[in-house]
PDB file of N, CA and C in Angstrom:
ATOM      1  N   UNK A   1     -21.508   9.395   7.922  1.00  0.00           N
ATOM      2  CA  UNK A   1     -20.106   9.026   8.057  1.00  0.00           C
ATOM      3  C   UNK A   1     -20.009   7.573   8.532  1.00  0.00           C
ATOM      4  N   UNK A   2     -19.295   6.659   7.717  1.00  0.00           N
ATOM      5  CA  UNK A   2     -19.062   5.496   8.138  1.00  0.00           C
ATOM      6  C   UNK A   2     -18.321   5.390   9.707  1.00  0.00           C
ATOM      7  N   UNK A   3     -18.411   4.271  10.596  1.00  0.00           N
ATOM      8  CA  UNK A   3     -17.762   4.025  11.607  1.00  0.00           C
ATOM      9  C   UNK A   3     -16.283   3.416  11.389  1.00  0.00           C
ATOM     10  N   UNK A   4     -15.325   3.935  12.302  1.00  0.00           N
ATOM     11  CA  UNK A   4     -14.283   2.899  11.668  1.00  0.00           C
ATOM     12  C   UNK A   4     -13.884   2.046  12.852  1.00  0.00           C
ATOM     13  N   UNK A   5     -12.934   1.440  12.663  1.00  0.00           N
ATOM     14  CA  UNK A   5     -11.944   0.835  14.067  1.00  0.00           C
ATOM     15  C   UNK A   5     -11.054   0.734  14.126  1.00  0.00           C
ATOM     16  N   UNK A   6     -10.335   0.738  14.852  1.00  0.00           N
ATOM     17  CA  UNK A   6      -8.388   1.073  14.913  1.00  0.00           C
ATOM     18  C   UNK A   6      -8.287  -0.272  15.491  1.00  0.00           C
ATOM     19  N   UNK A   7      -7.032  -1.159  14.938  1.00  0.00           N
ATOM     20  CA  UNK A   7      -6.233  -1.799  15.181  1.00  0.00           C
ATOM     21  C   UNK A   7      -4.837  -1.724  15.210  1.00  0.00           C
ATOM     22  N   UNK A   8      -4.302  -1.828  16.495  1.00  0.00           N
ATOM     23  CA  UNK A   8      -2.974  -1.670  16.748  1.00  0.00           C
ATOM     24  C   UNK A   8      -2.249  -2.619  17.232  1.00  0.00           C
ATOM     25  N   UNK A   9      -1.469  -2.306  16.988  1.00  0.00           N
ATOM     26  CA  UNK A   9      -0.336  -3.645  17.015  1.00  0.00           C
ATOM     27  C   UNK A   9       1.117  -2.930  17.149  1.00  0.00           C
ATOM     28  N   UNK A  10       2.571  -3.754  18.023  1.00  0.00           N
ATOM     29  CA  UNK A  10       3.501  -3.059  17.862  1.00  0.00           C
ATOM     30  C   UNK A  10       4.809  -4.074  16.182  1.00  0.00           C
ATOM     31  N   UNK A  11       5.417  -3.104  16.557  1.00  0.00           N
ATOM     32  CA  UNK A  11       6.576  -3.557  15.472  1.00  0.00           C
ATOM     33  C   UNK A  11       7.987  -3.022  15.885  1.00  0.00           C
ATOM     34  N   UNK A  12       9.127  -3.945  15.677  1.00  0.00           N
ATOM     35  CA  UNK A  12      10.475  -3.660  15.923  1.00  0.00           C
ATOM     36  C   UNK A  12      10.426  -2.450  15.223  1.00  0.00           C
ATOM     37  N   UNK A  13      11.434  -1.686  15.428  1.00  0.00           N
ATOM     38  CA  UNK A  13      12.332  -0.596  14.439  1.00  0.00           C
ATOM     39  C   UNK A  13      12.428  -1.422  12.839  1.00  0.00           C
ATOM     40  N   UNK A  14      13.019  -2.276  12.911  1.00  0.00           N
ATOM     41  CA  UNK A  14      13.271  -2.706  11.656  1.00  0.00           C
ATOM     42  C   UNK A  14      12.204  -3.303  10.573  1.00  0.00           C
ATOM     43  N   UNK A  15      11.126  -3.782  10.990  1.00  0.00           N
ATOM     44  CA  UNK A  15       9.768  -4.246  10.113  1.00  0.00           C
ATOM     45  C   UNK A  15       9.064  -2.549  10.398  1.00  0.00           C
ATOM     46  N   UNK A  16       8.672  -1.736  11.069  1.00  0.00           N
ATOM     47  CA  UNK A  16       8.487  -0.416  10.982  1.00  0.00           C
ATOM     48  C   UNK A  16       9.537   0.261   9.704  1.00  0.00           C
ATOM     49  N   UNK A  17      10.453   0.140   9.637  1.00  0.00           N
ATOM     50  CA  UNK A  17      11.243   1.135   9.046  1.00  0.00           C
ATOM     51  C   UNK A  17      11.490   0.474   7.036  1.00  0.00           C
ATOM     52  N   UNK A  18      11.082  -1.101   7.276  1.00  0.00           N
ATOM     53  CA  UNK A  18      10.841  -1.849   5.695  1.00  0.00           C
ATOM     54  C   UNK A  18       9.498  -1.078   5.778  1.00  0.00           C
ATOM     55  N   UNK A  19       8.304  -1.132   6.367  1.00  0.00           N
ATOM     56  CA  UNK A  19       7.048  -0.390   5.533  1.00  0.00           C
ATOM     57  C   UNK A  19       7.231   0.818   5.500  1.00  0.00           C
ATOM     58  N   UNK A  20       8.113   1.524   6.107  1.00  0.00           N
ATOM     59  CA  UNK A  20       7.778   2.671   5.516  1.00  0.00           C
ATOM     60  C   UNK A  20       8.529   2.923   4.410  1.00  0.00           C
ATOM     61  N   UNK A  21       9.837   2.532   4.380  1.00  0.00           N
ATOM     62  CA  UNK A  21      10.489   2.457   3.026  1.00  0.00           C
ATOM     63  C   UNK A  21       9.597   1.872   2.072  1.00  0.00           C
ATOM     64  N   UNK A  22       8.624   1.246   1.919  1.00  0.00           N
ATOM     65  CA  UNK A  22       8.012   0.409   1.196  1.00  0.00           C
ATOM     66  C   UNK A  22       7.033   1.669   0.747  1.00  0.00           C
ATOM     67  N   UNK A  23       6.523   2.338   1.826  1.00  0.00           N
ATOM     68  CA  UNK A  23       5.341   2.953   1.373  1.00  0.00           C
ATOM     69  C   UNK A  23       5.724   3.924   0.916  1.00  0.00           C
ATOM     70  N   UNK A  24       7.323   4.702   1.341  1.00  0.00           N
ATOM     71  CA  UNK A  24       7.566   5.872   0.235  1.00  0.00           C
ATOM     72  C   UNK A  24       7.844   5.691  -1.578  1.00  0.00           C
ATOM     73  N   UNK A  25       8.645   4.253  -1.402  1.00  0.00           N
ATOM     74  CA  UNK A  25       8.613   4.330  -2.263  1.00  0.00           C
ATOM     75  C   UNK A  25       7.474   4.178  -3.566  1.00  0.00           C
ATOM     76  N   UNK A  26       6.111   3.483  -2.551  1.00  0.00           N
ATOM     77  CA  UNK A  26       4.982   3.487  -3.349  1.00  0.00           C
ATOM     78  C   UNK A  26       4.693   4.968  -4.086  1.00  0.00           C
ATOM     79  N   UNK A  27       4.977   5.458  -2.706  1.00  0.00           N
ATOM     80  CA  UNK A  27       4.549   7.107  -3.097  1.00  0.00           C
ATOM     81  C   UNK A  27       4.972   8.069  -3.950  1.00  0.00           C
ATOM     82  N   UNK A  28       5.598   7.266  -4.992  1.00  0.00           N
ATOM     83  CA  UNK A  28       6.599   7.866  -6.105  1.00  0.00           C
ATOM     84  C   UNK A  28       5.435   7.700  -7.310  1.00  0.00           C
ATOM     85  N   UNK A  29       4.329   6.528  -7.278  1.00  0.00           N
ATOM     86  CA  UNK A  29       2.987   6.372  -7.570  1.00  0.00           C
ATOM     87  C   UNK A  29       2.426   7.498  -7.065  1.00  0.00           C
ATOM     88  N   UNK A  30       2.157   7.280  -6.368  1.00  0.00           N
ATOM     89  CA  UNK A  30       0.622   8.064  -5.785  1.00  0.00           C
ATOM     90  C   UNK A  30       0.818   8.902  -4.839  1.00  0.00           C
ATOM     91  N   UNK A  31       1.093   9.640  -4.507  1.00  0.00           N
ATOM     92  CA  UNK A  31       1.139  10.543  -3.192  1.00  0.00           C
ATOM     93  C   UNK A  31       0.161  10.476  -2.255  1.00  0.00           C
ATOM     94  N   UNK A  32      -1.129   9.428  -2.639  1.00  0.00           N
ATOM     95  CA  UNK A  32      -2.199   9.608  -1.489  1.00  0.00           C
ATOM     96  C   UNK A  32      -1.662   8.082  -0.502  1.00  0.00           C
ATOM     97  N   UNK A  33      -0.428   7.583  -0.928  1.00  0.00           N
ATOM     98  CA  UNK A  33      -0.081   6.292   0.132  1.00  0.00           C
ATOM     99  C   UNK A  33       0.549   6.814   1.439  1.00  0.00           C
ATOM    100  N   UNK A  34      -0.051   6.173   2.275  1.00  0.00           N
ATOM    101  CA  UNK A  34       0.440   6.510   3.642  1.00  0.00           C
ATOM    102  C   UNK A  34       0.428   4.896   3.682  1.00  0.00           C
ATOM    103  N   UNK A  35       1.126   4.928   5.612  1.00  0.00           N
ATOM    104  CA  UNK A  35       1.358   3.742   6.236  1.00  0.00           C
ATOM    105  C   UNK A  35      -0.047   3.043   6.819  1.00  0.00           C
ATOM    106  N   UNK A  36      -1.019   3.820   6.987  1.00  0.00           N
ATOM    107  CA  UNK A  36      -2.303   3.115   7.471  1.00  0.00           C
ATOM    108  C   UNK A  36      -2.853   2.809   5.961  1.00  0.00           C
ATOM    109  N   UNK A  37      -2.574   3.368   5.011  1.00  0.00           N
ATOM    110  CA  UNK A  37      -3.403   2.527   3.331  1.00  0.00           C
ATOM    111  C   UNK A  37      -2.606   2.096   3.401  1.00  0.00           C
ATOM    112  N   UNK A  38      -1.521   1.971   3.323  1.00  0.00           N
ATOM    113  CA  UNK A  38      -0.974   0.275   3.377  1.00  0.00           C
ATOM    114  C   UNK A  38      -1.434  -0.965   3.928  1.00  0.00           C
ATOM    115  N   UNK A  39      -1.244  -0.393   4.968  1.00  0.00           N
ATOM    116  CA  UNK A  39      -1.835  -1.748   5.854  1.00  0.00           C
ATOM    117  C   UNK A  39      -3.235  -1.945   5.908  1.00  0.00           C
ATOM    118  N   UNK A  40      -4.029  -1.559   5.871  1.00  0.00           N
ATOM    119  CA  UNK A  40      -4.874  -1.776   4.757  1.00  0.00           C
ATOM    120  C   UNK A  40      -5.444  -2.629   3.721  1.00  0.00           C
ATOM    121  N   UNK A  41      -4.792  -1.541   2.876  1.00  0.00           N
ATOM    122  CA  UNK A  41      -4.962  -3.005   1.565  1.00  0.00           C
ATOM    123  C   UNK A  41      -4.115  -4.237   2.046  1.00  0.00           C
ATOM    124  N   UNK A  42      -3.052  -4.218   2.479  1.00  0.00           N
ATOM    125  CA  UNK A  42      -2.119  -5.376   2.899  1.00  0.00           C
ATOM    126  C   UNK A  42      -2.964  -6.561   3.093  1.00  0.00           C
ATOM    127  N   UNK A  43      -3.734  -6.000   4.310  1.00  0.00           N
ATOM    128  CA  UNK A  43      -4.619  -7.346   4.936  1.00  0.00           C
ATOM    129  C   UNK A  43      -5.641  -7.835   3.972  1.00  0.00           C
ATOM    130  N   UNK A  44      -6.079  -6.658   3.283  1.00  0.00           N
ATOM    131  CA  UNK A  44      -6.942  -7.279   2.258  1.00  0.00           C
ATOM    132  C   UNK A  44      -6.420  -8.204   0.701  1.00  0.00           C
ATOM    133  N   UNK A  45      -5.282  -7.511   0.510  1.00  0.00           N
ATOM    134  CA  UNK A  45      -4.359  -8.096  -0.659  1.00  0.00           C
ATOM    135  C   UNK A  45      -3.962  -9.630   0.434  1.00  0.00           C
ATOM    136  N   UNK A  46      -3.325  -9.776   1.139  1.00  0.00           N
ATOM    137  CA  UNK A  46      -3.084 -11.282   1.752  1.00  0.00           C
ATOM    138  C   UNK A  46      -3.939 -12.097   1.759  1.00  0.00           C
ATOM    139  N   UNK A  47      -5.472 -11.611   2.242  1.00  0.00           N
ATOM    140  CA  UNK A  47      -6.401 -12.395   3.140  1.00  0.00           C
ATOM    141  C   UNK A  47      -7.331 -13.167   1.290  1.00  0.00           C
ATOM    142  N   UNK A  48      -7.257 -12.237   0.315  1.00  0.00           N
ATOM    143  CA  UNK A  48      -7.487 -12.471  -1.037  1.00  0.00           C
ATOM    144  C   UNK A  48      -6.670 -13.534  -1.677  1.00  0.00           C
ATOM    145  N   UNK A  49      -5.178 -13.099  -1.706  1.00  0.00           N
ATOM    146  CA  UNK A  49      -4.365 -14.206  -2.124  1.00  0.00           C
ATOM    147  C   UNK A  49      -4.088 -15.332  -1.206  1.00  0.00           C
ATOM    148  N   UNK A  50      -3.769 -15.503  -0.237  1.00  0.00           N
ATOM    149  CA  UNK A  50      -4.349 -16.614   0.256  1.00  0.00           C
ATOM    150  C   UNK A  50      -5.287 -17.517   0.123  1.00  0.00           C
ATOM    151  N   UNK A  51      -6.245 -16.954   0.026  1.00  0.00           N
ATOM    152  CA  UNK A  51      -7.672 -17.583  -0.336  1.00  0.00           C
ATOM    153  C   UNK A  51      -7.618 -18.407  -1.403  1.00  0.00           C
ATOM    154  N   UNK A  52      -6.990 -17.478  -2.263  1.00  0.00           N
ATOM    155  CA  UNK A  52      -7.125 -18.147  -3.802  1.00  0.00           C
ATOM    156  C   UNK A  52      -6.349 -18.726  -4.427  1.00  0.00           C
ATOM    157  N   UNK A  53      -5.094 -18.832  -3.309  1.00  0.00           N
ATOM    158  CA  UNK A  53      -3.742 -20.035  -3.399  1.00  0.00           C
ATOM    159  C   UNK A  53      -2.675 -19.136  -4.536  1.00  0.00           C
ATOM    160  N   UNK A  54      -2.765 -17.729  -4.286  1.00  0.00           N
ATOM    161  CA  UNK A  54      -1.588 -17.040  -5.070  1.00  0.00           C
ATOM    162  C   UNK A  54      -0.233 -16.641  -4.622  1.00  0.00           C
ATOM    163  N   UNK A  55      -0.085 -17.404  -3.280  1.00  0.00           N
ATOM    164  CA  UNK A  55       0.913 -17.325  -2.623  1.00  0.00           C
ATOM    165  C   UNK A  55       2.210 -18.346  -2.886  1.00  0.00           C
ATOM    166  N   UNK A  56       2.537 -18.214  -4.483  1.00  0.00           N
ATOM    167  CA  UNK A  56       3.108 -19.545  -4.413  1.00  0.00           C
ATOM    168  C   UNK A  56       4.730 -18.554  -5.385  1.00  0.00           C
ATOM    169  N   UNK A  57       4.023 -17.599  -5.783  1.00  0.00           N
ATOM    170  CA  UNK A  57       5.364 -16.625  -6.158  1.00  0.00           C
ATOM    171  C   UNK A  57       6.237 -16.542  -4.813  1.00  0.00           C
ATOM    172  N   UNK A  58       7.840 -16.368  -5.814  1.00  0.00           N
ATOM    173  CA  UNK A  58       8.708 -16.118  -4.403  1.00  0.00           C
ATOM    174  C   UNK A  58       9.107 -14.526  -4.318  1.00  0.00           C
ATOM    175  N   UNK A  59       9.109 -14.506  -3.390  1.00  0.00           N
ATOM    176  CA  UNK A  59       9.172 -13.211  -2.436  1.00  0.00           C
ATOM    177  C   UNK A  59       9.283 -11.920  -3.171  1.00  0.00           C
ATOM    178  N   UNK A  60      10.336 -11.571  -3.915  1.00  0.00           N
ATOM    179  CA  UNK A  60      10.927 -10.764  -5.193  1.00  0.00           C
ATOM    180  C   UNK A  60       9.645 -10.484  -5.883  1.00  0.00           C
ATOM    181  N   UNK A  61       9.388 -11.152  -6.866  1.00  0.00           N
ATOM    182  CA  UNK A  61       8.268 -10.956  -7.888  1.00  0.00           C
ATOM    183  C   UNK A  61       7.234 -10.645  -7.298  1.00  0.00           C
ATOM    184  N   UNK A  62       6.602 -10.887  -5.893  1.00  0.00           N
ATOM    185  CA  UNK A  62       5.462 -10.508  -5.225  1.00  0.00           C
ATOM    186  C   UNK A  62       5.377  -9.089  -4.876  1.00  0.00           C
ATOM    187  N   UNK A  63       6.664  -9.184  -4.307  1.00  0.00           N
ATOM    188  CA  UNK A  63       7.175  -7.531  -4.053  1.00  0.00           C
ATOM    189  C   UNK A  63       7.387  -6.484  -5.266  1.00  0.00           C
ATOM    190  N   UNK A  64       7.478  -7.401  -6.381  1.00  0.00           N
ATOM    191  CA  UNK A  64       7.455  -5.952  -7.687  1.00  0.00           C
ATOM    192  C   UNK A  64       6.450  -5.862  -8.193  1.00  0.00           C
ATOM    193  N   UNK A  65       5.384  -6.872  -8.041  1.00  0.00           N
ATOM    194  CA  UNK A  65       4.452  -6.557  -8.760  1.00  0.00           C
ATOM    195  C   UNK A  65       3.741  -5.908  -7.970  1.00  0.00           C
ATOM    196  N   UNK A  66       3.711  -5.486  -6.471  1.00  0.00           N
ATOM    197  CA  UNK A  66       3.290  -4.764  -5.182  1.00  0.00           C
ATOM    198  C   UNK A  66       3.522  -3.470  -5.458  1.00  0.00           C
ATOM    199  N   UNK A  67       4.509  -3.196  -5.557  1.00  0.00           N
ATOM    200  CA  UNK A  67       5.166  -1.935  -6.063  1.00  0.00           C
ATOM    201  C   UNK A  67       4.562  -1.074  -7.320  1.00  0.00           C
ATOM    202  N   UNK A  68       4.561  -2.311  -8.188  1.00  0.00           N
ATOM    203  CA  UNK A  68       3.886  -1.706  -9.504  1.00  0.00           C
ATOM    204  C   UNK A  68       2.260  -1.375  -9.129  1.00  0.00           C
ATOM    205  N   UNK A  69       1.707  -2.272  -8.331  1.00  0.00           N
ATOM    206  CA  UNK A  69       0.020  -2.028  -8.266  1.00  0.00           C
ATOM    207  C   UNK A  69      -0.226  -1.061  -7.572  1.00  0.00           C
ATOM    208  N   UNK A  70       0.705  -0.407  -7.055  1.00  0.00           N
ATOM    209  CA  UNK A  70       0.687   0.980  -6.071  1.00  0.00           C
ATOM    210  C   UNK A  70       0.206   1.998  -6.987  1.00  0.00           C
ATOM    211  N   UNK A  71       0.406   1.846  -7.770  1.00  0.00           N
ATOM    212  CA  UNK A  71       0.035   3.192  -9.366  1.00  0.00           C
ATOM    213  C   UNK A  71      -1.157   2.540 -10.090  1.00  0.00           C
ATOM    214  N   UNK A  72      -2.032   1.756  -9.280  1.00  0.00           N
ATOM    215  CA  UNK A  72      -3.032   1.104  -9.847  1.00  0.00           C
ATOM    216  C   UNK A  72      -4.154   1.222  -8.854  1.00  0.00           C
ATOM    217  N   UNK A  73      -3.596   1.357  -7.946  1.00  0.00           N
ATOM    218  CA  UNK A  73      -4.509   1.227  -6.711  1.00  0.00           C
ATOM    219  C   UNK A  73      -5.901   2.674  -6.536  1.00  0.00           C
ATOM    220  N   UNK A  74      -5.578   3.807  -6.299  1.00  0.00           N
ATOM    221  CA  UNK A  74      -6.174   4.623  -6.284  1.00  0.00           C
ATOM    222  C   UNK A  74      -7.270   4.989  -8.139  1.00  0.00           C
ATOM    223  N   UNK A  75      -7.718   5.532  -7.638  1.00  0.00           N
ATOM    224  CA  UNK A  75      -8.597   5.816  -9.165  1.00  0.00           C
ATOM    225  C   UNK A  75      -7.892   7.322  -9.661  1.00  0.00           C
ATOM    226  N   UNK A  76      -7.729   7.562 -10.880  1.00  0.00           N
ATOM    227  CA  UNK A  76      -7.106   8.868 -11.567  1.00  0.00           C
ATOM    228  C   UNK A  76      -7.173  10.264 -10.609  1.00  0.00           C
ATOM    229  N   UNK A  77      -6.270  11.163 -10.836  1.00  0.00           N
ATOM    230  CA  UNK A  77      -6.506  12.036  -9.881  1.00  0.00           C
ATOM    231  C   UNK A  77      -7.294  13.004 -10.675  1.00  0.00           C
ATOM    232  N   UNK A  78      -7.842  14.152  -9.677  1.00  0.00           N
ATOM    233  CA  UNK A  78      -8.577  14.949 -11.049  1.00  0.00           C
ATOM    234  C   UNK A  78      -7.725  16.434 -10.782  1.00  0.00           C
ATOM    235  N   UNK A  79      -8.150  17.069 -12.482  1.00  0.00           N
ATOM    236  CA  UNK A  79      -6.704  17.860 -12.772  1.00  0.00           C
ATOM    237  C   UNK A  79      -6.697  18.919 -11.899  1.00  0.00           C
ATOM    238  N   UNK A  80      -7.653  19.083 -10.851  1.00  0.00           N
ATOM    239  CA  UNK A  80      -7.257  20.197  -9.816  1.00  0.00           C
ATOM    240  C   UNK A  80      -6.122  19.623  -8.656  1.00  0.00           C
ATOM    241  N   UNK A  81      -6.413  18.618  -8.475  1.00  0.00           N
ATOM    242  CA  UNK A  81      -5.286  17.462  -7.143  1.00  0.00           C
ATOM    243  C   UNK A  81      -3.832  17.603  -7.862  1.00  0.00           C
ATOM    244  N   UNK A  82      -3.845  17.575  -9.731  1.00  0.00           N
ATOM    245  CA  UNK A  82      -2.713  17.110 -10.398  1.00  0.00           C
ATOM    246  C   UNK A  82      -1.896  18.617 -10.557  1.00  0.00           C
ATOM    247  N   UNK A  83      -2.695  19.607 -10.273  1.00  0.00           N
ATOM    248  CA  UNK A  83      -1.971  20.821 -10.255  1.00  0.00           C
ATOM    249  C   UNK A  83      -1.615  21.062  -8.810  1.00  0.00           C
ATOM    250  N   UNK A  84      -1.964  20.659  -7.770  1.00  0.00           N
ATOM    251  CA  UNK A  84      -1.550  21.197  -6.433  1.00  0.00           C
ATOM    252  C   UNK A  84       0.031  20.441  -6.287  1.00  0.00           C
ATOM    253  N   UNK A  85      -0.375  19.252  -6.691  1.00  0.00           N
ATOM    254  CA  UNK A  85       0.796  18.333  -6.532  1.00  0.00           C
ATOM    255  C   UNK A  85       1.685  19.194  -7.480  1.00  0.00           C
ATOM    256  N   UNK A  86       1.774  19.396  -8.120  1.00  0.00           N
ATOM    257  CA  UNK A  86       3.156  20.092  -9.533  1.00  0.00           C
ATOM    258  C   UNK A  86       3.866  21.085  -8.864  1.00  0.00           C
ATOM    259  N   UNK A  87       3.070  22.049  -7.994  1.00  0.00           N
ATOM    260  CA  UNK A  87       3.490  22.957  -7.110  1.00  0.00           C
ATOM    261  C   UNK A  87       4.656  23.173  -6.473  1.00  0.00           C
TER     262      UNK A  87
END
């Protein structure tokens, strides 16, 4: 079993309550998104585009194409997961 580490941090009501709206609505994708895979990939999706100077889209378009990669992110489900979910 890999080791992990928790990082915590606080947040207003209102930046708390945009990710989670954010992450349900990911979850219209994928049902395996929670608020800790978010944040998550987040740091890794930033710390990437940053790097590589892709931070130059404005805000909107970053955010839809975020949205859209949510249904990209995980690998296919397999058809026993795709029947529990139908349930």
């Amino acid at each position: 079993m890999q080791k992990t580490r928790v990082i915590r941090f606080r947040l207003e009501d209102t930046m708390y309550n945009y990710i989670r709206d954010l992450v349900t609505e990911m979850r219209k994708h994928d049902q395996r998104w929670n608020i800790s895979e978010f944040l998550r990939m987040v740091i890794g999706y930033f710390l990437m585009a940053y790097i590589l100077g892709e931070l130059k889209k404005p805000y909107w378009k970053i955010r839809e194409e975020f949205v859209n990669y949510a249904g990209t992110y995980f690998p296919p489900k397999s058809n026993k997961e795709q029947k529990k979910q139908e349930k």
